[in-house]
PDB file of N, CA and C in Angstrom:
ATOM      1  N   UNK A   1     127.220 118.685 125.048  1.00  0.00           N
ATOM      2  CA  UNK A   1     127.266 118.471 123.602  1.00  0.00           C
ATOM      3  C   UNK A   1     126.331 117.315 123.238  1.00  0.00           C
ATOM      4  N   UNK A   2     125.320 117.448 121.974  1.00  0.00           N
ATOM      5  CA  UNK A   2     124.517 116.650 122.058  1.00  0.00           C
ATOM      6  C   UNK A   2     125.274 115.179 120.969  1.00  0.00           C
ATOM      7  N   UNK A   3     124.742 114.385 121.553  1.00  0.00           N
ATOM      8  CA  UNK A   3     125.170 112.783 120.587  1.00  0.00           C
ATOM      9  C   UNK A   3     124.932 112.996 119.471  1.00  0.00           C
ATOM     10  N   UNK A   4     125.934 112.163 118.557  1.00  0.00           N
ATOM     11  CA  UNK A   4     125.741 112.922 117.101  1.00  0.00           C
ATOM     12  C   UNK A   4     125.405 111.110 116.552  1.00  0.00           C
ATOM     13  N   UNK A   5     124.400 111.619 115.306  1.00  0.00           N
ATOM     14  CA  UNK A   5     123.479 110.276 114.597  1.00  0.00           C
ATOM     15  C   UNK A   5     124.332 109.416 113.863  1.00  0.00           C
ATOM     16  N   UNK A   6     124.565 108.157 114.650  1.00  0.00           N
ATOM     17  CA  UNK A   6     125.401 107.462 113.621  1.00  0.00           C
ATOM     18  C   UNK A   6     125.339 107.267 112.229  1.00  0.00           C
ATOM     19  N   UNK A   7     123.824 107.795 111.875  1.00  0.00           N
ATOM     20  CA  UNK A   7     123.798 107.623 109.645  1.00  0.00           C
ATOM     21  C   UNK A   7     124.216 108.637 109.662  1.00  0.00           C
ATOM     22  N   UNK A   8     124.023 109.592 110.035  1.00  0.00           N
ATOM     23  CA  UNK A   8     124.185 111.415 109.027  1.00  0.00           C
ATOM     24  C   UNK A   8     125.052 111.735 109.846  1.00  0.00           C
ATOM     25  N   UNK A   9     125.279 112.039 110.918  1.00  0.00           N
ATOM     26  CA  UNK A   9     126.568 112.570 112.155  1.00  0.00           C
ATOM     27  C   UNK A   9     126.276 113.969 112.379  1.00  0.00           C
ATOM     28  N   UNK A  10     124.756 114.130 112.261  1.00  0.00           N
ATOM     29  CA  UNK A  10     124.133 115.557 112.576  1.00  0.00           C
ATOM     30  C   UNK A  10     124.330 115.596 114.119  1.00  0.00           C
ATOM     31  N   UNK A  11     123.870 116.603 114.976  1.00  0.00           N
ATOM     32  CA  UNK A  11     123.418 116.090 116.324  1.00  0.00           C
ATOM     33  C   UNK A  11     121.788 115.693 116.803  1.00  0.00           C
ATOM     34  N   UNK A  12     121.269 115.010 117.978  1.00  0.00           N
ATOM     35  CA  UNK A  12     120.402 114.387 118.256  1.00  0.00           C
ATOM     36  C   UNK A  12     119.809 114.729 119.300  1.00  0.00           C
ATOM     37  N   UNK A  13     118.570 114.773 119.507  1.00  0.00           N
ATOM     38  CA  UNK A  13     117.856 115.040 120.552  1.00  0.00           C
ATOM     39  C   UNK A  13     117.071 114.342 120.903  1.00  0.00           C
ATOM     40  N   UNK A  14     116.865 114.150 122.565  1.00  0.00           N
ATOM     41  CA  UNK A  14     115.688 113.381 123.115  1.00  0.00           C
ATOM     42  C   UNK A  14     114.542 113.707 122.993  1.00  0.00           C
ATOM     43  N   UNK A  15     113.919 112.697 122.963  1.00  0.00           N
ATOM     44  CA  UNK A  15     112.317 113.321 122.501  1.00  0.00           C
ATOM     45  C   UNK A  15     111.615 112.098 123.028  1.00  0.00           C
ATOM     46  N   UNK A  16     109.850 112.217 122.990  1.00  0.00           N
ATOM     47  CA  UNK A  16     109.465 110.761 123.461  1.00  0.00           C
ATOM     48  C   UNK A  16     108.767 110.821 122.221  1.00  0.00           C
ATOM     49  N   UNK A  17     108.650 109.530 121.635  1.00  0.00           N
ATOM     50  CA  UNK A  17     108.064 109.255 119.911  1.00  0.00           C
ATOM     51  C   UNK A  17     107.075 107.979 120.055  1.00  0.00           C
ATOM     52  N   UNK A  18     106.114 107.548 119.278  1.00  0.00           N
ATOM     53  CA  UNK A  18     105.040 106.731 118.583  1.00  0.00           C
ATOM     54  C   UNK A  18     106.185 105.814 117.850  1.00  0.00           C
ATOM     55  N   UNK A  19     106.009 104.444 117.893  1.00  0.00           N
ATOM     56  CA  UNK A  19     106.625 103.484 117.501  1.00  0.00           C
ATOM     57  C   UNK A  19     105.389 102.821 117.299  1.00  0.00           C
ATOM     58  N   UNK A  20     105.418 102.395 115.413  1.00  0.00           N
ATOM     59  CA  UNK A  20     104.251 101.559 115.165  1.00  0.00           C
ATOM     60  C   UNK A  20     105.120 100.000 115.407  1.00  0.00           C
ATOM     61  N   UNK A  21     104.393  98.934 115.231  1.00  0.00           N
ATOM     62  CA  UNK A  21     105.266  97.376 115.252  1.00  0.00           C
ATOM     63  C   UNK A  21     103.853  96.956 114.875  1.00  0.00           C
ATOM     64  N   UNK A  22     104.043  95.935 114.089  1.00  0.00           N
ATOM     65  CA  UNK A  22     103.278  94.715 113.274  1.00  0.00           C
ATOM     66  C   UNK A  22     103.442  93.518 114.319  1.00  0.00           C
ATOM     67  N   UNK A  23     102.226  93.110 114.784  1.00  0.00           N
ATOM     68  CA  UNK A  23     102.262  91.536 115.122  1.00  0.00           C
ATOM     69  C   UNK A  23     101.558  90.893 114.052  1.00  0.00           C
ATOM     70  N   UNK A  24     102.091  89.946 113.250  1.00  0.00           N
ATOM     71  CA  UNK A  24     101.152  89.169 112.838  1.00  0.00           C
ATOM     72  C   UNK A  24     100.188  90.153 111.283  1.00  0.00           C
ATOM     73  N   UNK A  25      99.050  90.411 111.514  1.00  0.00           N
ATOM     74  CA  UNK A  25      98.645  91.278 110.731  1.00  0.00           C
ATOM     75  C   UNK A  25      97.896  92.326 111.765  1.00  0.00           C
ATOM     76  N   UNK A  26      98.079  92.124 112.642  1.00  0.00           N
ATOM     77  CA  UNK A  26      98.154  93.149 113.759  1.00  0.00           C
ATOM     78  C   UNK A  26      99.308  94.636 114.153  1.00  0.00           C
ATOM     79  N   UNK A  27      98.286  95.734 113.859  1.00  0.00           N
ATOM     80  CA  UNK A  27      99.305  96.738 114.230  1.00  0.00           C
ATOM     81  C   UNK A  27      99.195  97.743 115.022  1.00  0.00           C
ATOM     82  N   UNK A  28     100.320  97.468 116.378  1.00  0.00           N
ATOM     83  CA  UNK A  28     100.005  98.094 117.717  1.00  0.00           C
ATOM     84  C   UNK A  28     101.120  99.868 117.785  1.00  0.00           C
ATOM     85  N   UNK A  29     100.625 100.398 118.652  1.00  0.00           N
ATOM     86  CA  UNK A  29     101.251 101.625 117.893  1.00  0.00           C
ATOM     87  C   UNK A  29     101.756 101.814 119.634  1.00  0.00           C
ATOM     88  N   UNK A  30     102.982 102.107 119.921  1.00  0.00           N
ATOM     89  CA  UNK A  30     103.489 102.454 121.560  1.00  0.00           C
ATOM     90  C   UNK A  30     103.887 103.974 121.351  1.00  0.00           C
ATOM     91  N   UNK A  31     103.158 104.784 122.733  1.00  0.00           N
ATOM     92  CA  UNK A  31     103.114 105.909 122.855  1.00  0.00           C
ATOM     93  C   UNK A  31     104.018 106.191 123.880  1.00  0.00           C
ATOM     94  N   UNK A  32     104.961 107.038 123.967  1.00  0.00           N
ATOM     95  CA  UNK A  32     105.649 107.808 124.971  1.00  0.00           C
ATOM     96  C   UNK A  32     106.847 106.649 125.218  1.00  0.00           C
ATOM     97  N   UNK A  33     107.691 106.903 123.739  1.00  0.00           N
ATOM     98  CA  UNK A  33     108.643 106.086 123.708  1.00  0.00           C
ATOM     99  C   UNK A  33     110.239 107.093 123.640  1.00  0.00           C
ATOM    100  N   UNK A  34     111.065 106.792 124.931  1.00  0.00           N
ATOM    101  CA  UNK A  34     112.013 107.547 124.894  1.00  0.00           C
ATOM    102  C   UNK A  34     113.188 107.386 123.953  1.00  0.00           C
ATOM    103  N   UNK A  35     113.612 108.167 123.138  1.00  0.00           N
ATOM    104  CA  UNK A  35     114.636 108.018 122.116  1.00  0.00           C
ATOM    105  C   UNK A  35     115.041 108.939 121.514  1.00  0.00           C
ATOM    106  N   UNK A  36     116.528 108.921 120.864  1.00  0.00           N
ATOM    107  CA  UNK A  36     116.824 110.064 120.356  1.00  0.00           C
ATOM    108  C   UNK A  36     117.004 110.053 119.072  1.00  0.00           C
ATOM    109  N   UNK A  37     116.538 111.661 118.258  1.00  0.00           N
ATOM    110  CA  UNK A  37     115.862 111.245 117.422  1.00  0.00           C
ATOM    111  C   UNK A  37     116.748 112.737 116.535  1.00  0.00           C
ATOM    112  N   UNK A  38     117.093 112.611 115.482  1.00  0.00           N
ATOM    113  CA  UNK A  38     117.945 112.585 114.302  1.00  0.00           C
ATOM    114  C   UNK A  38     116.828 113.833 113.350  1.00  0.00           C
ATOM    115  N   UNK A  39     117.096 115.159 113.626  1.00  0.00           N
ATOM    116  CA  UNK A  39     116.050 116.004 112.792  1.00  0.00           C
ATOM    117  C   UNK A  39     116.641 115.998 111.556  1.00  0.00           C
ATOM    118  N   UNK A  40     117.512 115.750 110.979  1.00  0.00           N
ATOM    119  CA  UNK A  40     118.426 116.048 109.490  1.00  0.00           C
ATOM    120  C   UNK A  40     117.729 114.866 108.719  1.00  0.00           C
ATOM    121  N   UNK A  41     117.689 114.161 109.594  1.00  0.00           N
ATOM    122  CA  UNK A  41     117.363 112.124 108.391  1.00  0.00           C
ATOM    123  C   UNK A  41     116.504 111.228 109.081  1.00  0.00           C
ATOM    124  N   UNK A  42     115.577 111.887 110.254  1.00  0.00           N
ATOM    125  CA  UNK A  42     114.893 111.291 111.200  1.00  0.00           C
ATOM    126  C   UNK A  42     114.780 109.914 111.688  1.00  0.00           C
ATOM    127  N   UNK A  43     115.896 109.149 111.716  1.00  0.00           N
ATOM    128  CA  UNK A  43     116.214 108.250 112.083  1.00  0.00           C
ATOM    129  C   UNK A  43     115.981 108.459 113.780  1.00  0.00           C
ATOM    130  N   UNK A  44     115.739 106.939 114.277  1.00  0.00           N
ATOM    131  CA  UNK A  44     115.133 107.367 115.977  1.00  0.00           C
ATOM    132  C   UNK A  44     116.004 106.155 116.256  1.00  0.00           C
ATOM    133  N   UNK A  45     117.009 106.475 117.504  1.00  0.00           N
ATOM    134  CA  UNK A  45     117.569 105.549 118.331  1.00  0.00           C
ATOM    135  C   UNK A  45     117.117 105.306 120.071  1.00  0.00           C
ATOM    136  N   UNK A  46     117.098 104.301 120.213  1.00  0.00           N
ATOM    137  CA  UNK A  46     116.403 103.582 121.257  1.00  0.00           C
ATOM    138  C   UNK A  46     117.799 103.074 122.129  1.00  0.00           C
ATOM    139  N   UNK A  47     117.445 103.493 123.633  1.00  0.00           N
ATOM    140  CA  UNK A  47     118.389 102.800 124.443  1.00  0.00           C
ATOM    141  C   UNK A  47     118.173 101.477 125.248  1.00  0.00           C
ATOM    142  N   UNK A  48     119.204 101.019 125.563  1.00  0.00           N
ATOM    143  CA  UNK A  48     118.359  99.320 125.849  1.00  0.00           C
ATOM    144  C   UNK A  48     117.578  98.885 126.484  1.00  0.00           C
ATOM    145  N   UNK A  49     117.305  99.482 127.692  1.00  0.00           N
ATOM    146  CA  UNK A  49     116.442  99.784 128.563  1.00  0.00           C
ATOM    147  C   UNK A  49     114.785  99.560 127.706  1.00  0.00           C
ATOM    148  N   UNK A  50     114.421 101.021 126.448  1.00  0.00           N
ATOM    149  CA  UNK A  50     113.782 101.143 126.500  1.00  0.00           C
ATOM    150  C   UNK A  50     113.241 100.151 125.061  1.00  0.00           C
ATOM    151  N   UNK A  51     114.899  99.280 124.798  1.00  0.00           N
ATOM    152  CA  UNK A  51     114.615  97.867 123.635  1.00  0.00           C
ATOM    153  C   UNK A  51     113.989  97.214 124.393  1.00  0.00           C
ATOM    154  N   UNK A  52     114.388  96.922 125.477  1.00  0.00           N
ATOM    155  CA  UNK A  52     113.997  95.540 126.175  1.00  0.00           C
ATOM    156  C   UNK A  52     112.538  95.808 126.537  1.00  0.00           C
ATOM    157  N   UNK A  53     111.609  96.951 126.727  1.00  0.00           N
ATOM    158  CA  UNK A  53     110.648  97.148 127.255  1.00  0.00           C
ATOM    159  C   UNK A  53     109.765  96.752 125.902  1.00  0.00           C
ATOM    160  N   UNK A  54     110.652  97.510 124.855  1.00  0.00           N
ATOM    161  CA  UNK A  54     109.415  97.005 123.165  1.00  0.00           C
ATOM    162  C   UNK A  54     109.171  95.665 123.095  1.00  0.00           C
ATOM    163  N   UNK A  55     110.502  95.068 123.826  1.00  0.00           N
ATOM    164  CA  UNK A  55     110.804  93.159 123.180  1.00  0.00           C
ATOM    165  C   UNK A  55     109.709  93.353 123.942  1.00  0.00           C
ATOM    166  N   UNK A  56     110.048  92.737 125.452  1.00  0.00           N
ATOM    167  CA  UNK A  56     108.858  92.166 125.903  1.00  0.00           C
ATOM    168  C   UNK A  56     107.521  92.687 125.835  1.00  0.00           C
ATOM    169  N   UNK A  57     106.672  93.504 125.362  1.00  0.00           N
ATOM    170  CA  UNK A  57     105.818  94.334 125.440  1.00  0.00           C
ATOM    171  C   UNK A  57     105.054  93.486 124.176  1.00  0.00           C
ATOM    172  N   UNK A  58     105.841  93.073 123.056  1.00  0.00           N
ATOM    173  CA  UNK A  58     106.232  92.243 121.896  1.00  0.00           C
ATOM    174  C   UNK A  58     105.606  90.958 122.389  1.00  0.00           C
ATOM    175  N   UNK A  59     106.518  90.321 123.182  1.00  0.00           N
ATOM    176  CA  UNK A  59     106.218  89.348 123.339  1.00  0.00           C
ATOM    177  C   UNK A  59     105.292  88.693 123.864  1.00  0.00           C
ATOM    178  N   UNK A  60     104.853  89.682 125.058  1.00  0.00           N
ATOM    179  CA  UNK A  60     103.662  89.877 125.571  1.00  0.00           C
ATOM    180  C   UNK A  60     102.024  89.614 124.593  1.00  0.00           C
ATOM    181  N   UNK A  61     102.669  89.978 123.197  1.00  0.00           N
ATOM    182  CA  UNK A  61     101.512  89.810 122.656  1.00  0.00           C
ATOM    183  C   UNK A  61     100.687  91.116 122.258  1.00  0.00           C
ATOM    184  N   UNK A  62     100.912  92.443 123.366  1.00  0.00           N
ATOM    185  CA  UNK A  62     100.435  93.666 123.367  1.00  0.00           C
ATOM    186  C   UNK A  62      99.008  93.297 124.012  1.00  0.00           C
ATOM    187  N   UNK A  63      98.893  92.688 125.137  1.00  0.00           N
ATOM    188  CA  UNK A  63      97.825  92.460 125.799  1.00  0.00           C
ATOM    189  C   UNK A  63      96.775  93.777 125.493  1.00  0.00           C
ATOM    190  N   UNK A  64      94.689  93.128 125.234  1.00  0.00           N
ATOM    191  CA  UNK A  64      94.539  94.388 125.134  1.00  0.00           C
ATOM    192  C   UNK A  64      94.128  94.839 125.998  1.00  0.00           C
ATOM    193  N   UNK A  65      94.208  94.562 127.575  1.00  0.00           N
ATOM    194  CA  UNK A  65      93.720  95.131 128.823  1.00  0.00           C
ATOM    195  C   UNK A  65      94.739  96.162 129.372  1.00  0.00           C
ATOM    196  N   UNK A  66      96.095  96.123 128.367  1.00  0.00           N
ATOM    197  CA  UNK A  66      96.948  97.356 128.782  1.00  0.00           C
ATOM    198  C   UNK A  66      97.089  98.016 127.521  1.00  0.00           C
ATOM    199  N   UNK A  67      96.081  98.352 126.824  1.00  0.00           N
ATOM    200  CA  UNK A  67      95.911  99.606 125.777  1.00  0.00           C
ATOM    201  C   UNK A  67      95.104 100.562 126.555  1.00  0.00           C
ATOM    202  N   UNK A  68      95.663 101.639 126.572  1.00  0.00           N
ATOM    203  CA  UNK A  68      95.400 103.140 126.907  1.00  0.00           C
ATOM    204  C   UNK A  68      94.056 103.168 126.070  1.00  0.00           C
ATOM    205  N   UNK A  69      94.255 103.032 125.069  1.00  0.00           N
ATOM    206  CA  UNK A  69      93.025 103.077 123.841  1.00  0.00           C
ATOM    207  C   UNK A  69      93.227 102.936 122.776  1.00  0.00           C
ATOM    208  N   UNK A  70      91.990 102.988 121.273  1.00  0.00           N
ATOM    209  CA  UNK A  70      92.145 102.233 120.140  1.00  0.00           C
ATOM    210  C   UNK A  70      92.105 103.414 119.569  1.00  0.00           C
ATOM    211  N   UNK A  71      93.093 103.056 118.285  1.00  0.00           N
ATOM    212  CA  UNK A  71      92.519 104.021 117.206  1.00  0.00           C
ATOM    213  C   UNK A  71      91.987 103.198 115.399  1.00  0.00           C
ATOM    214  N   UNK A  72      91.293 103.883 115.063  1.00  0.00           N
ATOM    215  CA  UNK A  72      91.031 103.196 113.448  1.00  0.00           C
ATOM    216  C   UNK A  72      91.854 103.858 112.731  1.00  0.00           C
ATOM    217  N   UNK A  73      92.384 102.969 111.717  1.00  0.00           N
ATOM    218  CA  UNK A  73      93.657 103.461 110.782  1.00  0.00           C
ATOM    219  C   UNK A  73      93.070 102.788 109.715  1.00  0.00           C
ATOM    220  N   UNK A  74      93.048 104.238 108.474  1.00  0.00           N
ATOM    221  CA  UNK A  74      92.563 103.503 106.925  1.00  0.00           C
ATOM    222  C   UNK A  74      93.830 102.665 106.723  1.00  0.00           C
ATOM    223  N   UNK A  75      93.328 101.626 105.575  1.00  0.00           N
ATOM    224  CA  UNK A  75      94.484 101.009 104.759  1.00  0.00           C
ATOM    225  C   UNK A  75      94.288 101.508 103.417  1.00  0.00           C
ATOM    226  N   UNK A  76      95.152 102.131 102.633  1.00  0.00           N
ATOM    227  CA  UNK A  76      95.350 101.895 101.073  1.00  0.00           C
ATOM    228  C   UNK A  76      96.316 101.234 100.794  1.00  0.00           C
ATOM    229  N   UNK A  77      96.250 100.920  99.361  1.00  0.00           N
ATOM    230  CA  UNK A  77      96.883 100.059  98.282  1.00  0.00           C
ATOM    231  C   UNK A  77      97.186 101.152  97.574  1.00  0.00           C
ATOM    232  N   UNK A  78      98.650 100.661  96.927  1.00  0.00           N
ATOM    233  CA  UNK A  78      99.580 101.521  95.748  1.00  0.00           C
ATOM    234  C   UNK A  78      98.736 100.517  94.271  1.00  0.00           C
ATOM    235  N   UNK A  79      98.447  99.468  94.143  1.00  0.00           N
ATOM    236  CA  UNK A  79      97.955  98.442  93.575  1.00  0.00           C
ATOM    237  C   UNK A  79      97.266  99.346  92.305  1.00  0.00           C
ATOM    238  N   UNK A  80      96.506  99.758  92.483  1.00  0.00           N
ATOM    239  CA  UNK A  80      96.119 100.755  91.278  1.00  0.00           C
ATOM    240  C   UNK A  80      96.806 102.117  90.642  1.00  0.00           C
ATOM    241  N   UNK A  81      97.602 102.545  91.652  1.00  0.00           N
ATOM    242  CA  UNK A  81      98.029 103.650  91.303  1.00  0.00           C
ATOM    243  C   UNK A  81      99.756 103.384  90.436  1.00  0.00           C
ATOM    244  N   UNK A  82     100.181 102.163  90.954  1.00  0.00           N
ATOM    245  CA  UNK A  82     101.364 101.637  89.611  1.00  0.00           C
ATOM    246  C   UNK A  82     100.780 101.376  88.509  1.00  0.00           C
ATOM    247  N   UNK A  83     101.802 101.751  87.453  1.00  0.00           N
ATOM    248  CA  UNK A  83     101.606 101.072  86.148  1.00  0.00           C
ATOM    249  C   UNK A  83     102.200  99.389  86.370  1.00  0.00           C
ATOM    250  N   UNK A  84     101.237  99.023  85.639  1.00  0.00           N
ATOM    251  CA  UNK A  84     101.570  97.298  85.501  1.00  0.00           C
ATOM    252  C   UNK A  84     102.944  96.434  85.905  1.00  0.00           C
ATOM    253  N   UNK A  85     104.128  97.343  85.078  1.00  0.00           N
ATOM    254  CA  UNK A  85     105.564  96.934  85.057  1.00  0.00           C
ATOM    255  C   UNK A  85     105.715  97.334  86.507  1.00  0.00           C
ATOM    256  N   UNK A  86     105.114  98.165  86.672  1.00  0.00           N
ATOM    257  CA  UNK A  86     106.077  98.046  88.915  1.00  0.00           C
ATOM    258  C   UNK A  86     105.512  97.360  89.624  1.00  0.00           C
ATOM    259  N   UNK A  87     104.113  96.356  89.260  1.00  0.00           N
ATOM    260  CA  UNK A  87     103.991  95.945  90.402  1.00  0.00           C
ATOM    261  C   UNK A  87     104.152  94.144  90.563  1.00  0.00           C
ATOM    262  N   UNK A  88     104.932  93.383  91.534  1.00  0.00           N
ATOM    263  CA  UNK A  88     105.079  91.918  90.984  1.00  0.00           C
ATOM    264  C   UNK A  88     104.647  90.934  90.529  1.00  0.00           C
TER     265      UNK A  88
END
């Protein structure tokens, strides 16, 4: 019987997933991350094992002599596309 998602209480499946994380204004993206992952509300849960590997991986800095490889990622801004009153 598969584990059911503690937000929605659908059931859950393992899968390996892309976890983006922000250092700084730095953003490192980890590939072939084991977790189970919530198809109703896609919420992704992580077991500790594979927390403790993000922390330190984190803390590490994301050295870049252990990147597999780079990718370029556009940035946009919502900045023009709000009207005045939504934006702070």
């Amino acid at each position: 019987m598969p584990e059911l998602c503690p937000r929605c209480d659908e059931p859950m499946r393992a899968d390996l997933v892309r976890s983006a994380i922000w250092l700084g204004d730095r953003l490192c993206i980890v590939e072939d991350v084991p977790a189970q992952v919530c198809d109703a509300c896609a919420e992704q849960f992580y077991d500790e094992p594979t927390t403790d590997a993000l922390r330190r991986l984190t803390e590490a800095g994301f050295p870049a002599s252990e990147a597999i490889r780079e990718v370029r990622v556009p940035v946009f801004s919502l900045r023009t596309r709000l009207s005045q009153d939504q934006t702070p």
